[in-house]
Protein backbone atom coordinates (compact mmCIF):
# COMPACT_ATOMS: atom_id res chain seq x y z
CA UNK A 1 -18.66 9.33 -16.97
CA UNK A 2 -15.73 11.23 -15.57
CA UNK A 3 -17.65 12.26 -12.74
CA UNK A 4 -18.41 8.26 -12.04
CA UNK A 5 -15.01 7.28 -12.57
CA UNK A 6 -13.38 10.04 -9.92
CA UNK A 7 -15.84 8.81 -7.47
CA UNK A 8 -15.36 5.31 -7.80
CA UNK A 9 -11.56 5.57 -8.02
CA UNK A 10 -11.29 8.02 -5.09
CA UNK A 11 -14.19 5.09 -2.97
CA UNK A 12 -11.63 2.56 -4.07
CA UNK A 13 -8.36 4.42 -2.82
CA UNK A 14 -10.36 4.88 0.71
CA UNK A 15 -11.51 1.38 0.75
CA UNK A 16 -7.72 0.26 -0.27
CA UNK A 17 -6.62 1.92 2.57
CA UNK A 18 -9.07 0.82 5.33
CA UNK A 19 -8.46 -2.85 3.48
CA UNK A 20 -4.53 -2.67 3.94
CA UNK A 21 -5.37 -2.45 8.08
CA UNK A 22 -7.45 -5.64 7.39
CA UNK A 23 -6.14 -8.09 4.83
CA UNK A 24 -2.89 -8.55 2.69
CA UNK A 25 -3.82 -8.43 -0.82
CA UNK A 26 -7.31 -7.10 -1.27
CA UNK A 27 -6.08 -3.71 -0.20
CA UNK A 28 -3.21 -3.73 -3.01
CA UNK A 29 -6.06 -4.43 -6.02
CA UNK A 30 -8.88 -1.59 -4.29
CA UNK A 31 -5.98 0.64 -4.20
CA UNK A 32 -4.79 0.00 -8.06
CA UNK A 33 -8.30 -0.39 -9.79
CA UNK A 34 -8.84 3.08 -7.96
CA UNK A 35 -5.55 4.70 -8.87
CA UNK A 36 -6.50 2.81 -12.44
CA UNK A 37 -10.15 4.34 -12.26
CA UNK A 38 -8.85 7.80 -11.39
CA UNK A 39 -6.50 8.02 -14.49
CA UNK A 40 -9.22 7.02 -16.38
CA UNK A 41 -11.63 9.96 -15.63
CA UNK A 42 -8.72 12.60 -16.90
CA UNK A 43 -8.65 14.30 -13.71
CA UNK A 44 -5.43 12.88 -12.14
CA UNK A 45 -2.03 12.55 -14.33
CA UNK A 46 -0.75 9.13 -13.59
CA UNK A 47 1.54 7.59 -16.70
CA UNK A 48 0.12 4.37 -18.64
CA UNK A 49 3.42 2.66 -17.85
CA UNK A 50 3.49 3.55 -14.23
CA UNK A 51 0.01 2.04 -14.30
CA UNK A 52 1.23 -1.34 -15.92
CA UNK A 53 4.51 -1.73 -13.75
CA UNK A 54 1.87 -1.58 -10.35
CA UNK A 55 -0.23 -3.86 -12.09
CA UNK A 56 2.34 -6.23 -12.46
CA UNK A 57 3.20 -5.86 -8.46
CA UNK A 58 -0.23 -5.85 -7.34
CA UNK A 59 -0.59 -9.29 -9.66
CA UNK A 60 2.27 -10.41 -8.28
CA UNK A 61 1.24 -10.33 -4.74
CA UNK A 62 -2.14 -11.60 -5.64
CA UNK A 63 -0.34 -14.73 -7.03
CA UNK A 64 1.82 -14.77 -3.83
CA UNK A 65 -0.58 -14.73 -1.67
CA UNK A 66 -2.71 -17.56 -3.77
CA UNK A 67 0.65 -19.54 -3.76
CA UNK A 68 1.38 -19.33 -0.24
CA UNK A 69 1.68 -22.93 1.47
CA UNK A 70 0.31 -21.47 5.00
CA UNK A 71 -0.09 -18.19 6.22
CA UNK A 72 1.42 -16.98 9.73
CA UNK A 73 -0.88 -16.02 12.15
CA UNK A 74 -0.42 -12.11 12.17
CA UNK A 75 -2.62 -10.24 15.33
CA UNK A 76 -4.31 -6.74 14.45
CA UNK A 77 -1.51 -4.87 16.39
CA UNK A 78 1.12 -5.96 14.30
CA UNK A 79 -0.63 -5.32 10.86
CA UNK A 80 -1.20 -1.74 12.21
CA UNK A 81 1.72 -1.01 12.93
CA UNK A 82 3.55 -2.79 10.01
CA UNK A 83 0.79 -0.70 7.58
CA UNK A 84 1.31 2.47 10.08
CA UNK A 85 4.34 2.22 9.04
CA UNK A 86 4.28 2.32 5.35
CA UNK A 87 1.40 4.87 5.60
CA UNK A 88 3.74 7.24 7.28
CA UNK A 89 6.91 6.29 5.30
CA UNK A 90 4.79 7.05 2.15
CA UNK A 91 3.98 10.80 3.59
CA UNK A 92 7.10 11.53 4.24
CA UNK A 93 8.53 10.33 0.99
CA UNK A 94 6.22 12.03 -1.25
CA UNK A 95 7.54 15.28 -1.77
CA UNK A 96 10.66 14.14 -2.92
CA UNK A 97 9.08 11.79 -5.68
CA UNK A 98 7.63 8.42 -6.84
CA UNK A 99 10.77 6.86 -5.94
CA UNK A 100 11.49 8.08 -2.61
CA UNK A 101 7.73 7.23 -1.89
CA UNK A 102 7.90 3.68 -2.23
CA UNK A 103 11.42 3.56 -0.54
CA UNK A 104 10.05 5.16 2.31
CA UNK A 105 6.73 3.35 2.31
CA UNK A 106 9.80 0.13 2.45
CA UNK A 107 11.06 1.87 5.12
CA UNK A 108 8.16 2.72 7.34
CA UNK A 109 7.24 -1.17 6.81
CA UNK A 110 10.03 -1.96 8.39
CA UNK A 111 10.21 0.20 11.24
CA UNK A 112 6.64 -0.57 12.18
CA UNK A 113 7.57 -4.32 12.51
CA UNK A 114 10.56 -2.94 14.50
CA UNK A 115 8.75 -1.04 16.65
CA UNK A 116 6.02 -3.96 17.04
CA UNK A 117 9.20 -6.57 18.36
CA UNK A 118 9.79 -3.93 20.89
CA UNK A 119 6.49 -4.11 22.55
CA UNK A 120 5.76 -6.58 25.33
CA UNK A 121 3.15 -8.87 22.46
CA UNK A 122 6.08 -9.56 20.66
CA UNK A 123 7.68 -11.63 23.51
CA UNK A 124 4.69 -13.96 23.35
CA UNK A 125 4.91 -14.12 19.39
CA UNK A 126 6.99 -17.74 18.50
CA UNK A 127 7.69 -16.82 15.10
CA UNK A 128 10.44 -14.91 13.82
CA UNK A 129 10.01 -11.39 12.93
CA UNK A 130 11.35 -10.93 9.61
CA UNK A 131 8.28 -13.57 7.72
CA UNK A 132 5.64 -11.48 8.45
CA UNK A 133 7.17 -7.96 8.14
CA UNK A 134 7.47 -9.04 4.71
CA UNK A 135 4.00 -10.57 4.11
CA UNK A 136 1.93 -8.42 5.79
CA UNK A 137 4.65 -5.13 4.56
CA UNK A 138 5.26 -6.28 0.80
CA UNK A 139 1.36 -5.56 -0.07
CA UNK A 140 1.42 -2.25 2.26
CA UNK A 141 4.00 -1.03 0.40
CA UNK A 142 2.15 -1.22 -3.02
CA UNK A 143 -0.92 -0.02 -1.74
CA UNK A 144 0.55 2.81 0.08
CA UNK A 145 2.49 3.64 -3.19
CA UNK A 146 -0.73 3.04 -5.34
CA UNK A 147 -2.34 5.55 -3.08
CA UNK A 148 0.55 8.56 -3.14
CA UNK A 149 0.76 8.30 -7.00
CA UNK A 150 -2.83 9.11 -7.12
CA UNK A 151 -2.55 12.02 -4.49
CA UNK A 152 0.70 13.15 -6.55
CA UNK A 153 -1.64 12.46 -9.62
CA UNK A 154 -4.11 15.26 -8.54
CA UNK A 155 -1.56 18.10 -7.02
CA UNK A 156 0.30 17.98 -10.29
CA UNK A 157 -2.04 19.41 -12.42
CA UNK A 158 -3.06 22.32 -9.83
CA UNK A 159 1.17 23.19 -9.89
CA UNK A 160 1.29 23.00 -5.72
């Protein structure tokens, strides 16, 4: 059972991540039911209440995105580089901690959607920029977070 549980949760994670490129909110639950399935098969070390305060967020932005009175249209090239962003921002926050990987996962979101106003498809774009950084960012970042407490999950039992 632990052996089905580490390969589900790690198919999850992957399919979390591909998702986060492709839709808002699916990629946040892949990503937690695999960081959720992974803690569950006693390889990787991730707390119970860690788990619960994600599941909160990733409900959260479930419910948002339910909620949501229309949805901007948001082209390919600016999820990618909104998710690029957090994807990086989570890399090069996680060696300093949980914490500094979700505030650079924030960060990277941000930049990406900076660095997407600055290319010529952003002068065609009529809505503002902030909107979408947020709706298409605020799931990246828990996803992205989701996925660097699992990979901090299985380096801190091998002491690397």
């Amino acid at each position: 059972m632990e052996t089905l549980l580490l390969i589900g949760g790690v198919i999850l994670l992957s399919g979390g991540l591909v998702m986060a490129f492709r839709s808002s909110s699916s990629g946040a639950a892949s990503a937690y039911l695999g960081a959720s399935a992974l803690s569950q098969s006693g390889r990787v070390l991730i707390p119970s209440s860690t788990l619960l305060f994600w599941a909160v967020a990733v409900m959260l932005i479930l419910v948002i995105n339910w909620m949501r009175v229309r949805m901007l249209p948001v082209t390919g090239v600016f999820r990618n580089y909104v998710v690029g962003g957090a994807l990086v921002g989570m890399m090069a926050g996680i060696s300093l901690g949980n914490a500094a990987m979700t505030v650079g996962s924030v960060i990277g979101a941000l930049l990406g959607g900076v660095a997407w106003s600055r290319t010529s498809a952003a002068t065609t774009a009529h809505s503002g920029l902030w909107r979408p950084v947020v709706e298409v960012g605020l799931p990246a970042v828990v996803t992205m977070t989701l996925i660097g407490l699992a990979l901090t999950g299985v380096v801190k039992p091998l002491n690397i």
